[in-house]
Protein backbone atom coordinates (compact mmCIF):
# COMPACT_ATOMS: atom_id res chain seq x y z
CA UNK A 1 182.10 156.88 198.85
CA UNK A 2 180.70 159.53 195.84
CA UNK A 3 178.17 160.87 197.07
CA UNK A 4 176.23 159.91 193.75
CA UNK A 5 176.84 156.40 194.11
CA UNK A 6 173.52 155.64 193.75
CA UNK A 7 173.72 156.93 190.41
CA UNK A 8 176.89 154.16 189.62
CA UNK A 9 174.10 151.03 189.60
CA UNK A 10 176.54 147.88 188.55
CA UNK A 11 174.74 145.71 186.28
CA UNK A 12 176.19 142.12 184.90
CA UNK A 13 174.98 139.87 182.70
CA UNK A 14 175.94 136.57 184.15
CA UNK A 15 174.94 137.30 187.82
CA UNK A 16 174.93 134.05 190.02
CA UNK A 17 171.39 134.60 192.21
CA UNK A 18 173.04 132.15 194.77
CA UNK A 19 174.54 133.81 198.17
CA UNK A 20 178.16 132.22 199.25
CA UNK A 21 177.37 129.66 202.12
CA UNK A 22 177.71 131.66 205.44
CA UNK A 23 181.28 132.18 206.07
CA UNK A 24 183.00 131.11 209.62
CA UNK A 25 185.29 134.52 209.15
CA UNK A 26 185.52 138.00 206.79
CA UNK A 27 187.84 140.36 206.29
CA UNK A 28 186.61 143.95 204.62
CA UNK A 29 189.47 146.44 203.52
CA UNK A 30 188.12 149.81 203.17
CA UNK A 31 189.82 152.32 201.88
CA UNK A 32 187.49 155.44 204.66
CA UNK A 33 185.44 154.34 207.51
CA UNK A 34 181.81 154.05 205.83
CA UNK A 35 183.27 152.45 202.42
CA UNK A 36 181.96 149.08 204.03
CA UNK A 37 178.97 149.91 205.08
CA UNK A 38 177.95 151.55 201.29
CA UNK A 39 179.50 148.40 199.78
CA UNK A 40 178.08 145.22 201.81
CA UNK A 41 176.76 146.34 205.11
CA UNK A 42 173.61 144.38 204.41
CA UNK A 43 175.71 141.52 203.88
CA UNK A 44 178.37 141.72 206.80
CA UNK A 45 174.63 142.53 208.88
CA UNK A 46 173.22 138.90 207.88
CA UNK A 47 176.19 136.72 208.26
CA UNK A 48 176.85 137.96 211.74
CA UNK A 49 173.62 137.59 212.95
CA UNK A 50 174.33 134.04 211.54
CA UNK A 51 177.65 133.76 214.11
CA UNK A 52 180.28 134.89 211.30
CA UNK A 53 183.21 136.41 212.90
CA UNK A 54 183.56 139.99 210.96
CA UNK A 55 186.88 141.78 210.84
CA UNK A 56 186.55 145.26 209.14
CA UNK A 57 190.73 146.90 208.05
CA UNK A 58 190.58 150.62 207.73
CA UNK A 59 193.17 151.49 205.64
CA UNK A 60 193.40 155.67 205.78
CA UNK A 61 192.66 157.62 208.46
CA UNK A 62 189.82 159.74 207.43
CA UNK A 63 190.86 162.83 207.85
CA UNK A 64 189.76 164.72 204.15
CA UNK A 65 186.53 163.85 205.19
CA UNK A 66 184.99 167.02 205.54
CA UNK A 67 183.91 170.38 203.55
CA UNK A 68 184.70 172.61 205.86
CA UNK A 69 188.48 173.94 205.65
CA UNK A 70 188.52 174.92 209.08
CA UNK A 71 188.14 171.49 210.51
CA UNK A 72 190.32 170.13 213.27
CA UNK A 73 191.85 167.23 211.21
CA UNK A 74 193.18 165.41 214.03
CA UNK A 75 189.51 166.03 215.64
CA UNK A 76 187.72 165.00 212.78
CA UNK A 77 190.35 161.43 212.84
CA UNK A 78 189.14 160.87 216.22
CA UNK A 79 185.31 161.33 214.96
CA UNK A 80 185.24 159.05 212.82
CA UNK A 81 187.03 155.94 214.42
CA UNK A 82 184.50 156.58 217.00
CA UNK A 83 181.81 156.81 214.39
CA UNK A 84 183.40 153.45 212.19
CA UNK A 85 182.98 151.54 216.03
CA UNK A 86 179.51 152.14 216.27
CA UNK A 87 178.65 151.53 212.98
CA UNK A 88 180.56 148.32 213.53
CA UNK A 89 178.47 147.39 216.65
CA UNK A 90 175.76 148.29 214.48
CA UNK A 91 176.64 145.47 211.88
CA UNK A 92 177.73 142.93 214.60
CA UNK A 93 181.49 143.52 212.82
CA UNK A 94 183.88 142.17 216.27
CA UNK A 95 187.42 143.38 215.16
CA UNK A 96 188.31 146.68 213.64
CA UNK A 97 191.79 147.35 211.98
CA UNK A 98 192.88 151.25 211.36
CA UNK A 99 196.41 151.58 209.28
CA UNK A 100 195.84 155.23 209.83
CA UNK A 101 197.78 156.17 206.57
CA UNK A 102 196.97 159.71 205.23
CA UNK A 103 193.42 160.24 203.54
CA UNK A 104 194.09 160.96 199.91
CA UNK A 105 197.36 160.40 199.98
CA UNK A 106 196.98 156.58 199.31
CA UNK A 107 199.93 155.24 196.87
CA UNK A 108 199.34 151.69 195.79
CA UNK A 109 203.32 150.59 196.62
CA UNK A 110 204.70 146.68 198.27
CA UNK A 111 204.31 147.74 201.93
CA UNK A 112 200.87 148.50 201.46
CA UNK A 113 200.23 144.95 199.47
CA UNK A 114 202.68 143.08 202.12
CA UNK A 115 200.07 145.02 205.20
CA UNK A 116 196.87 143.83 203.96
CA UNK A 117 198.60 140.31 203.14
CA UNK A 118 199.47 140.20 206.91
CA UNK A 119 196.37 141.20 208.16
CA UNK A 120 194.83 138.58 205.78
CA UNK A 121 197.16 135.96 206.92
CA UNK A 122 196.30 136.95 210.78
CA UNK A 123 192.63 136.91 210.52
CA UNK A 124 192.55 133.84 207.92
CA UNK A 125 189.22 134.89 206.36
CA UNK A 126 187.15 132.43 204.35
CA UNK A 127 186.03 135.61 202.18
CA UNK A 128 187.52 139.03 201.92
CA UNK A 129 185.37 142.14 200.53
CA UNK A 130 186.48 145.05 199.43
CA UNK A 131 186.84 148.03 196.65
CA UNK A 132 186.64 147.10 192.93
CA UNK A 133 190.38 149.21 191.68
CA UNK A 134 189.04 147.78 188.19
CA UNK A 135 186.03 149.77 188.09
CA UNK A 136 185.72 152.45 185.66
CA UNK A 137 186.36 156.01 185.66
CA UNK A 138 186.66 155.46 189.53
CA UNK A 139 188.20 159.15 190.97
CA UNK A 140 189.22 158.81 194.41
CA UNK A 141 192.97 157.46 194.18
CA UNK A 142 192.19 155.79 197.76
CA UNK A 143 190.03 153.43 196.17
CA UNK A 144 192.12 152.51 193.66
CA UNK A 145 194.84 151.68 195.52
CA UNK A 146 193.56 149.84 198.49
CA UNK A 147 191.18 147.66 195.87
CA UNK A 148 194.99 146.53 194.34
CA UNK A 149 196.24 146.17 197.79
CA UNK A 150 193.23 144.14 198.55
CA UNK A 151 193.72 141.70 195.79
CA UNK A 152 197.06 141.81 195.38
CA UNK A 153 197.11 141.18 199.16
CA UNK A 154 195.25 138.32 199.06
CA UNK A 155 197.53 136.74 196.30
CA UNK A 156 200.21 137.72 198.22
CA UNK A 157 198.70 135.79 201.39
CA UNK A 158 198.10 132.62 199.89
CA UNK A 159 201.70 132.52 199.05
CA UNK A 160 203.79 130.00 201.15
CA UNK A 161 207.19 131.88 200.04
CA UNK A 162 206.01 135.45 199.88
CA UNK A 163 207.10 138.16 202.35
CA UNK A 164 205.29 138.33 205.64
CA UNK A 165 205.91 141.16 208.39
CA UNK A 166 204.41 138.63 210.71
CA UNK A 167 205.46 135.50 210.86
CA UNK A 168 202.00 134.00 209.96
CA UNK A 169 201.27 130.98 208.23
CA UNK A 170 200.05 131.44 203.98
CA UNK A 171 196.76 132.00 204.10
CA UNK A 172 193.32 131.29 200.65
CA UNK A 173 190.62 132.73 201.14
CA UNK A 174 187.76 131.07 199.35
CA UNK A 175 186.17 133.99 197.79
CA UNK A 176 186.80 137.60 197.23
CA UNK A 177 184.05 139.86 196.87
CA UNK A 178 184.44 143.41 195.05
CA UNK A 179 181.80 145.63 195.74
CA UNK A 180 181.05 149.03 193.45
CA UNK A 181 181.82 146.31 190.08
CA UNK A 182 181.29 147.37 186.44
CA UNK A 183 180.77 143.97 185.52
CA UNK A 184 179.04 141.99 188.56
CA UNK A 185 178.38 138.32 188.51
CA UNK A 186 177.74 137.83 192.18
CA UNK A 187 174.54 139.05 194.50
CA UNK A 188 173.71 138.65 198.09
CA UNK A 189 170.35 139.08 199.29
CA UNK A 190 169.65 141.54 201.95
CA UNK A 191 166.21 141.65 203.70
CA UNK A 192 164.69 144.43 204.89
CA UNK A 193 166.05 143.91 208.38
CA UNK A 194 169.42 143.97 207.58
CA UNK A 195 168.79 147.01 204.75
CA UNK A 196 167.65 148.75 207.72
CA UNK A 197 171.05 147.68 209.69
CA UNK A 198 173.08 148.91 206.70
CA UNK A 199 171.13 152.24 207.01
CA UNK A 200 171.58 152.73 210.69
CA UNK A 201 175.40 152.12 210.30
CA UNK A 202 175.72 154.24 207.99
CA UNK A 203 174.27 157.27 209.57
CA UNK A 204 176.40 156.49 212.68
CA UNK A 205 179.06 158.74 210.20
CA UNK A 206 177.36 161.83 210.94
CA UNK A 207 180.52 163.25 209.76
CA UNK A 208 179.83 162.34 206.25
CA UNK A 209 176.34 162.99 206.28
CA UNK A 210 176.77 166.54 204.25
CA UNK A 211 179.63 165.25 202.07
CA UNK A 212 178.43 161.71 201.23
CA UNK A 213 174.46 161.00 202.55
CA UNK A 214 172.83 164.12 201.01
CA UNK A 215 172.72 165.57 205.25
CA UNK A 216 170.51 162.35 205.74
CA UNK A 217 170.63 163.13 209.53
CA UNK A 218 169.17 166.26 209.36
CA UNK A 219 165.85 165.17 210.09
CA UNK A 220 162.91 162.72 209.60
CA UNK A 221 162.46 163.66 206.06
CA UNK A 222 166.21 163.74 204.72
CA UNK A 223 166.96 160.01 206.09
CA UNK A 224 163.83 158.90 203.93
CA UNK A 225 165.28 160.82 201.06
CA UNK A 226 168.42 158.81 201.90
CA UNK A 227 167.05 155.79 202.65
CA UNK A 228 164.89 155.68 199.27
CA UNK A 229 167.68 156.53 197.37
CA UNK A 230 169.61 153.92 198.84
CA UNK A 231 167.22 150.83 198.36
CA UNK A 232 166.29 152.31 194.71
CA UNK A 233 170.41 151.78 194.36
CA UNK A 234 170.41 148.09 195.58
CA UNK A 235 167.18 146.76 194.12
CA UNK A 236 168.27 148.62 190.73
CA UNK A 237 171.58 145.88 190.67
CA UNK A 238 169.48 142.89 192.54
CA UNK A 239 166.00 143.00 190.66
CA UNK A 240 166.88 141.77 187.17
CA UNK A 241 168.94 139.07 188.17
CA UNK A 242 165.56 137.50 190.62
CA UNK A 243 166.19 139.37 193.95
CA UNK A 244 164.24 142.28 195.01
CA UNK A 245 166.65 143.82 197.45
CA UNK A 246 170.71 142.74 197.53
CA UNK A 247 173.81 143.71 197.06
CA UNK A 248 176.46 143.13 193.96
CA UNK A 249 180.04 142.30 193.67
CA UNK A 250 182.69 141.00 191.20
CA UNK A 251 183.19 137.13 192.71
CA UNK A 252 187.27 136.27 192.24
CA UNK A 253 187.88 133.05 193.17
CA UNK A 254 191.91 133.57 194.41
């Protein structure tokens, strides 16, 4: 994530106030561990506490993720698939997916559409969440391309005579929710429980806590700092549209 996200507040006219019902099973496709968490980790935090059965794809490996050009990169990998589990704990997420593929290298291409269209056919999610590839002036090509793959992926999935690595069955999600939107029409509430869930994931990537979280985890002081910023982000999107604290997304219906 941009480490000015907070700055990016998505605002739609049309915003539907109404959560989804609670799904039975998710699927998120991030393009970086974290990219979740910053997008819905409120959201993934409430439906699993109300039994939904969260499956979080990882589509790079991670391993740009860091300022310092000395960095052990196949260290640094290691650091943050431990950091992406117990962030995933955190949430109540039970299945993580890495591709490993190399960070920001990402190409948008058919393999990596077909992947994510076998991963949704093997899971069988009622929703799948993940990057917005329409939203403006977006920079990182990683995003970009695994928000196609995502969407692309789930067309792809629901497809009875499209090409499948695996041998699954087609597969339609109900929903798909795109996080980071231009345009949002969608909004899930978050309370302040699960705000503080998203939080604590989100600082289990200490990794990214210079690059991404202003070095929230330096002390007392500079997770508040983070944490304000944060909830000044969400209730920006969520307060106009009758919510005090939530999170946004594009709503596709595939």
């Amino acid at each position: 994530m941009s480490p000015d996200i907070y700055d990016e507040v998505s605002r739609g006219a049309n915003i539907e106030p109404d959560p989804l019902p609670r799904p039975d099973r998710v699927l998120t496709v991030g393009a970086h561990p974290d990219d979740a968490e910053f997008g819905a980790g409120a959201t993934l935090a409430r439906w699993a506490d109300g039994g939904t059965e969260i499956t979080m794809l990882i589509v790079t490996d991670g391993s740009m993720g860091s300022w310092d050009p000395d960095v052990d990169r196949t260290e640094l990998v290691q650091r943050r698939k431990a950091e992406q589990r117990a962030a995933a704990s955190v949430l109540g997420a039970s299945d993580l997916i890495f591709f490993d593929l190399p960070d920001g290298e990402l190409v948008y291409d058919s393999d990596l559409r077909t992947s994510v269209a076998d991963v949704i056919r093997a899971v069988r999610p009622d929703v799948v969440l993940g990057h917005d590839p329409w939203q403006r002036y977006q920079l990182h090509p990683d995003h970009r391309a695994t928000g196609l793959a995502t969407v692309d992926g789930v067309v792809s999935a629901r497809e009875p005579l499209a090409h499948s690595l695996s041998g699954h069955p087609h597969h339609r999600p109900n929903a798909i929710l795109l996080w980071s939107a231009d345009t949002p029409d969608h909004v899930e509430p978050a309370s302040e429980a699960t705000f503080q869930r998203k939080i604590d994931a989100l600082l289990c990537h200490s990794s990214q806590a210079v690059t991404t979280m202003g070095d929230a985890t330096a002390s007392d002081h500079a997770r508040e700092e983070f944490e304000t910023r944060m909830r000044r982000w969400m209730a920006d999107g969520s307060i106009p549209h009758g919510i005090e604290l939530g999170e946004t997304f594009k709503r596709l219906i595939p």
